[in-house]
N, C-alpha and C. Protein backbone atom coordinates (compact mmCIF):
# COMPACT_ATOMS: atom_id res chain seq x y z
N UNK A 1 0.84 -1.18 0.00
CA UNK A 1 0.00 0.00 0.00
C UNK A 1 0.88 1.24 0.00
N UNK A 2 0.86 2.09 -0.90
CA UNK A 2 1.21 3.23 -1.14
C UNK A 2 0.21 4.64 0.18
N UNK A 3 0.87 5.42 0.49
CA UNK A 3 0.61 6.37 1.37
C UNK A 3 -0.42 7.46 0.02
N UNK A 4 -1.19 7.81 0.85
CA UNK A 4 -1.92 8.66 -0.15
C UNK A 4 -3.14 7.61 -1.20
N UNK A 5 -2.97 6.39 -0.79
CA UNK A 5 -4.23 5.59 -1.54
C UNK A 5 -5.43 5.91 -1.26
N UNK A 6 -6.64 5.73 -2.37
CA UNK A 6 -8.07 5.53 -1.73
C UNK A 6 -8.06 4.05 -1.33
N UNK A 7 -8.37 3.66 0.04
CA UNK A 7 -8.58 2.40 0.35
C UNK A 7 -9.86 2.27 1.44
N UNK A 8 -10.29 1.12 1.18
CA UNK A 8 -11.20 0.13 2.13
C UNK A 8 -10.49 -0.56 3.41
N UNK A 9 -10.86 -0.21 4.13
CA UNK A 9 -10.27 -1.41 5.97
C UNK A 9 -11.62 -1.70 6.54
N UNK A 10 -11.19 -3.39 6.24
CA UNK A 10 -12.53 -3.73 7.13
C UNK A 10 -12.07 -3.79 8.44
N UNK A 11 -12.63 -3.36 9.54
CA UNK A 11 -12.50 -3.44 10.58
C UNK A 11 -13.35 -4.44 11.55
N UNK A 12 -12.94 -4.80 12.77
CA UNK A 12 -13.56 -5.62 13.62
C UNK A 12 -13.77 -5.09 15.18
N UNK A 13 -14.55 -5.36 16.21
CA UNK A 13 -14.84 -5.33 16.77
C UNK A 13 -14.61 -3.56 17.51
N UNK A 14 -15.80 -3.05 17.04
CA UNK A 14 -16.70 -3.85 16.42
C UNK A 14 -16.98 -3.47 14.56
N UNK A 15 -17.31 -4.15 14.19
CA UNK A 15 -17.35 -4.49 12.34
C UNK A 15 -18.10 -3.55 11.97
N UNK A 16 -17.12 -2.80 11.19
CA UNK A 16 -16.90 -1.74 10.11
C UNK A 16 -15.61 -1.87 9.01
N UNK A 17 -16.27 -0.92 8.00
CA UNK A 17 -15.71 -0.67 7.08
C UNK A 17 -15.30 0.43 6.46
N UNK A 18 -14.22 1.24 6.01
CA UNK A 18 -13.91 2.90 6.42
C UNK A 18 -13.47 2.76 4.69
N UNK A 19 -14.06 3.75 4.01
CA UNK A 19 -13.20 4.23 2.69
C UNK A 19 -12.33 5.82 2.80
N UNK A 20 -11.53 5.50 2.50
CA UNK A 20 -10.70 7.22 2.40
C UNK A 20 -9.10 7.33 1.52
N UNK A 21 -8.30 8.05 2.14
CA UNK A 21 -7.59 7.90 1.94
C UNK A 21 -6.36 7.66 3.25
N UNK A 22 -5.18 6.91 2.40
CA UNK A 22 -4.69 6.22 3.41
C UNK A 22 -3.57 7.53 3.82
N UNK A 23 -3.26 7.55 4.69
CA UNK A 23 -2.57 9.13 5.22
C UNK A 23 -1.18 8.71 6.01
N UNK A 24 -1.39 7.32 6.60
CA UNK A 24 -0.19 6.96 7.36
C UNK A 24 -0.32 5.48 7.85
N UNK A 25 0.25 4.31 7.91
CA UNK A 25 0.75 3.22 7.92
C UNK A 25 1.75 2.67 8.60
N UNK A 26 1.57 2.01 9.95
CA UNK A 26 2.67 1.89 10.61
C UNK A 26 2.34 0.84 11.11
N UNK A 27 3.11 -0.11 12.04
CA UNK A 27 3.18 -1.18 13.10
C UNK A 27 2.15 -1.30 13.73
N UNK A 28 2.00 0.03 14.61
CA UNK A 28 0.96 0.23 15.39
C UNK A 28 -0.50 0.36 14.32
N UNK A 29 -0.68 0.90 13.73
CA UNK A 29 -2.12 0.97 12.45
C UNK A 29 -1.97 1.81 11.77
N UNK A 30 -3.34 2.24 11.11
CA UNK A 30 -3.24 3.21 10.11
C UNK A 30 -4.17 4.26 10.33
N UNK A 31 -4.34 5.56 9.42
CA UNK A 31 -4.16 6.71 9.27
C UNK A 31 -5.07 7.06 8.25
N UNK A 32 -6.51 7.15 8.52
CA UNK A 32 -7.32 7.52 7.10
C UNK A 32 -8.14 8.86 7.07
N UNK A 33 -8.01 9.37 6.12
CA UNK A 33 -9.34 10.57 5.67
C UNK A 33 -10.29 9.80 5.24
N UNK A 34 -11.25 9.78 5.60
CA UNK A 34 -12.42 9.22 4.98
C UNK A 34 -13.90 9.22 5.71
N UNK A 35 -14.72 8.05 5.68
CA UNK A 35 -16.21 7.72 6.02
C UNK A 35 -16.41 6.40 6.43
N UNK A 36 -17.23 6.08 7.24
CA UNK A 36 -17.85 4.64 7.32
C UNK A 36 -18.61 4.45 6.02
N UNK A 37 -18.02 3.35 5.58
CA UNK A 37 -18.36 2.95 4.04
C UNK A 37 -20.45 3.03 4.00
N UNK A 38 -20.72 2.39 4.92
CA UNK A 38 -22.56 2.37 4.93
C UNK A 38 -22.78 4.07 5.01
N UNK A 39 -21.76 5.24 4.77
CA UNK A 39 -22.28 6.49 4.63
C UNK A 39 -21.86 7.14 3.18
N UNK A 40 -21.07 5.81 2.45
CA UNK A 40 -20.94 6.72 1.29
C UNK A 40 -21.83 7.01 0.47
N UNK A 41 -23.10 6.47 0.23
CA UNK A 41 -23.64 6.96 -0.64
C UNK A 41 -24.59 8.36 -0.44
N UNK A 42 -24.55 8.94 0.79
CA UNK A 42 -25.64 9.68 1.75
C UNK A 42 -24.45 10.89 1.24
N UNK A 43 -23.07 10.65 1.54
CA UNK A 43 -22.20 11.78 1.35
C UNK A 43 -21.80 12.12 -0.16
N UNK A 44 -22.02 11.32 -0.65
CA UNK A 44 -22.09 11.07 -2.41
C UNK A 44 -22.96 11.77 -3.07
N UNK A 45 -24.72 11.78 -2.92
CA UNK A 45 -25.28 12.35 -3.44
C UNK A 45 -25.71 14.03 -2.50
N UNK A 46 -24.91 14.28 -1.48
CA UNK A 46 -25.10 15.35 -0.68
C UNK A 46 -24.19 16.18 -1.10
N UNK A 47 -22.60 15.43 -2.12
CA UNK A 47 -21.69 16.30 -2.39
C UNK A 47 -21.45 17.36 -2.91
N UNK A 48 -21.08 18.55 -2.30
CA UNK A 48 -21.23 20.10 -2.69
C UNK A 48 -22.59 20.81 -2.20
N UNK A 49 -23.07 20.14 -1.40
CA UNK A 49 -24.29 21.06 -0.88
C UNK A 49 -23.79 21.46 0.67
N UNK A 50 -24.36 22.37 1.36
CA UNK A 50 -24.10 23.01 2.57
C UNK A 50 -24.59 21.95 3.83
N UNK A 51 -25.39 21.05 3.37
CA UNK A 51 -25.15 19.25 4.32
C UNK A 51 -24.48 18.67 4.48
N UNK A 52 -23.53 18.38 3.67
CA UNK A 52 -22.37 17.40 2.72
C UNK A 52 -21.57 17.16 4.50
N UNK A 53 -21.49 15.94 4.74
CA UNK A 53 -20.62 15.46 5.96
C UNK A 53 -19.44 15.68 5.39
N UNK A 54 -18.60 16.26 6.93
CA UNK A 54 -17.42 15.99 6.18
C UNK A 54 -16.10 14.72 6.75
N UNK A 55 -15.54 14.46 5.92
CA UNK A 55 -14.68 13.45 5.78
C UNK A 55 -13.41 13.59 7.29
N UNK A 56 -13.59 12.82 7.76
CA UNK A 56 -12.74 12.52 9.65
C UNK A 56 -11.55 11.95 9.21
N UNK A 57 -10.62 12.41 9.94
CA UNK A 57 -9.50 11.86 10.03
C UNK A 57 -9.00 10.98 11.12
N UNK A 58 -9.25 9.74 11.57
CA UNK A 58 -8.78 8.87 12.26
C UNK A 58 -7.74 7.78 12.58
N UNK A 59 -7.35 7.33 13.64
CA UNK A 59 -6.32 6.56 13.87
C UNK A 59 -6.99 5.13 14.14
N UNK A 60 -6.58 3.72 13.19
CA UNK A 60 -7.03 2.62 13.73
C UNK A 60 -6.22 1.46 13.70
N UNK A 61 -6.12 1.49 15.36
CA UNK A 61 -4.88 0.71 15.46
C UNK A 61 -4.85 -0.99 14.89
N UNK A 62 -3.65 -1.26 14.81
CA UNK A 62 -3.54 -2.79 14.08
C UNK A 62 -4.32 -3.65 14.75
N UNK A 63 -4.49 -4.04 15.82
CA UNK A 63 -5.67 -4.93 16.26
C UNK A 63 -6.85 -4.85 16.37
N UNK A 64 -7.75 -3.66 15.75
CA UNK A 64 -8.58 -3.88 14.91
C UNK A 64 -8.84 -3.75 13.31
N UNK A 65 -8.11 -3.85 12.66
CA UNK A 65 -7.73 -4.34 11.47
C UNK A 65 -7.09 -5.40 11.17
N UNK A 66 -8.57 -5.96 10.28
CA UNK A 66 -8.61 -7.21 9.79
C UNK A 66 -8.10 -7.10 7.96
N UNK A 67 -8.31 -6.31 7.32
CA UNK A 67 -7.20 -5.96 6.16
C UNK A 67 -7.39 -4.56 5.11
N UNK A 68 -6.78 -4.46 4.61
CA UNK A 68 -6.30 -2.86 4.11
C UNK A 68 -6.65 -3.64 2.66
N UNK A 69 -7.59 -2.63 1.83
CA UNK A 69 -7.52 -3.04 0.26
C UNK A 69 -7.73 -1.72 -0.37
N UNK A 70 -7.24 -2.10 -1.65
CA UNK A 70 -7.27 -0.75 -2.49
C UNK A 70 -8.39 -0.03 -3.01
N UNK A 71 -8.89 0.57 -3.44
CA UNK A 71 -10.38 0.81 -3.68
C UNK A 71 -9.99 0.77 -5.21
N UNK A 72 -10.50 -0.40 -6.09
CA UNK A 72 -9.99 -0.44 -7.83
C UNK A 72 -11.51 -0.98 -8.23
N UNK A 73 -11.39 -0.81 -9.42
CA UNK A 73 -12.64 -1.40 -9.79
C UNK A 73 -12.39 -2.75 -10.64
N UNK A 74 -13.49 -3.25 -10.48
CA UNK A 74 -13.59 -4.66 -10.26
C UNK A 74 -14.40 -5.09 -11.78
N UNK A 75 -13.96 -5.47 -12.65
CA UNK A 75 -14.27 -5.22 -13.93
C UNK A 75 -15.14 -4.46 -14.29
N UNK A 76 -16.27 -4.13 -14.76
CA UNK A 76 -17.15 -3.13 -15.30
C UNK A 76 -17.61 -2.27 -13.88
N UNK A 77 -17.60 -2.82 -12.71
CA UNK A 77 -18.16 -2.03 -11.43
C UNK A 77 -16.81 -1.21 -11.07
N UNK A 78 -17.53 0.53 -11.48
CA UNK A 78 -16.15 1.05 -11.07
C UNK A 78 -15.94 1.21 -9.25
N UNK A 79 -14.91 1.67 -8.94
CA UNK A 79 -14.55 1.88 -7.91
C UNK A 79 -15.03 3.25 -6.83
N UNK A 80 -15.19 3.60 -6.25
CA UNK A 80 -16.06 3.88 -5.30
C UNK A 80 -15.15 5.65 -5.39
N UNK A 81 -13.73 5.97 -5.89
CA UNK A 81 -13.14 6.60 -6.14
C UNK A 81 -13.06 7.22 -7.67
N UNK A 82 -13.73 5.96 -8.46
CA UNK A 82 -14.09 6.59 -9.66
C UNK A 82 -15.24 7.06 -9.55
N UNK A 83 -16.42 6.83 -9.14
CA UNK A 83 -17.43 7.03 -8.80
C UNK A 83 -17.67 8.92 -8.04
N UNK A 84 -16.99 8.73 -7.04
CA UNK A 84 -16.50 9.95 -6.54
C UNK A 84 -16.19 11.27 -7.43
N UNK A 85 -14.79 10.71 -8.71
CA UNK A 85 -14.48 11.82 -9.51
C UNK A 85 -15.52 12.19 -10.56
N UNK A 86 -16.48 10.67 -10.96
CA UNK A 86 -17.51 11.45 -11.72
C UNK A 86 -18.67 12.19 -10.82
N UNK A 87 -18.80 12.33 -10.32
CA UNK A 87 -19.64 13.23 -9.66
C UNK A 87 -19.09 14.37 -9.17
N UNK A 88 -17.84 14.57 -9.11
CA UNK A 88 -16.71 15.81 -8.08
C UNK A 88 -16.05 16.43 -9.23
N UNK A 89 -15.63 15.38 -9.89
CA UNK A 89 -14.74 16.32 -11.32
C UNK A 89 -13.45 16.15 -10.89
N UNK A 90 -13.06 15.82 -9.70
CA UNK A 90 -11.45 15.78 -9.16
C UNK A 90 -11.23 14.47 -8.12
N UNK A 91 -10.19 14.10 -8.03
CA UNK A 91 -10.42 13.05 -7.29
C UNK A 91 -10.09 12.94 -5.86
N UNK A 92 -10.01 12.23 -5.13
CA UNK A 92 -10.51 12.40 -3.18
C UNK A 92 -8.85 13.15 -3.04
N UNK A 93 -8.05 12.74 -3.64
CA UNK A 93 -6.57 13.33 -2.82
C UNK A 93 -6.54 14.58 -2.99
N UNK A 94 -7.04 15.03 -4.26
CA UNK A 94 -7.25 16.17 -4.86
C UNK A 94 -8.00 17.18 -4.17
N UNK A 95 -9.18 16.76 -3.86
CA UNK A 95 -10.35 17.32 -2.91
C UNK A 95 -9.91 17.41 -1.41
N UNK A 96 -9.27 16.79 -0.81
CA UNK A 96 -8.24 16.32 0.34
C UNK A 96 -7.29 17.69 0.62
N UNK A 97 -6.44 17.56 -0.30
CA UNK A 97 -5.26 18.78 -0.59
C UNK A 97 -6.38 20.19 -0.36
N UNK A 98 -7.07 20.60 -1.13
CA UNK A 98 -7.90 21.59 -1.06
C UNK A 98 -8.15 22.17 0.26
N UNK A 99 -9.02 21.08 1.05
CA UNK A 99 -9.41 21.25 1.74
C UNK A 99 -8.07 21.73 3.08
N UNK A 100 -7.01 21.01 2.85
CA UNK A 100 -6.01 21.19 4.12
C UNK A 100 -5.44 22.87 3.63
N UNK A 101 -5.61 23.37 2.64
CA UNK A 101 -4.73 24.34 2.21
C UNK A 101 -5.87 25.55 3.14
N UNK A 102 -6.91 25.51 3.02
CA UNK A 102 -7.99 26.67 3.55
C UNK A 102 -7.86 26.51 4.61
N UNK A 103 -6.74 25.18 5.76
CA UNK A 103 -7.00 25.19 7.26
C UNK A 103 -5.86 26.24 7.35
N UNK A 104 -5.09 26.40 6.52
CA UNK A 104 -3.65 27.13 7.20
C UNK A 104 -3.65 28.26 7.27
């Protein structure tokens, strides 16, 4: 896994699933911008309106992670990141960057 991926972690106990991007990767766990996957589609079609949730940055340590996958698409079903840029026009790292530049 490359730093800066859109990825999926299913998680366990208790069981979830987080899409974002991956921000940091270590021994101890990982490091994502993102959503609980059962909210992407709520934040998907809310995107760019003054509702629009926004995307958390969390720490989840290695013992509850059960595995790290890439978010790719899976023959004709695109990926949840392509999906994203057609509706955004830019893609999550892209939208990501943006957003950190207006905190400073």
């Amino acid at each position: 896994m490359k730093l800066r991926s859109t990825v999926v972690i299913s998680l366990h106990s208790p069981k979830e699933k987080v899409w974002g991007l991956l921000l940091d990767l270590t021994p101890a766990g990982a490091t994502v911008q993102g959503l609980e996957l059962h909210s992407f589609e709520i934040w998907l079609n809310q995107f760019g309106s003054p509702d629009q949730p926004n995307l958390t940055t969390v720490f989840y340590p290695l013992y509850r992670i059960e595995r790290i996958a890439l978010d790719e698409r899976e023959g004709a079903i695109p990926s949840l990141e392509e999906r994203f840029r057609q509706r955004a026009g830019i893609r999550l790292r892209e939208l990501l960057s943006e957003n950190h530049e207006h905190d400073v």
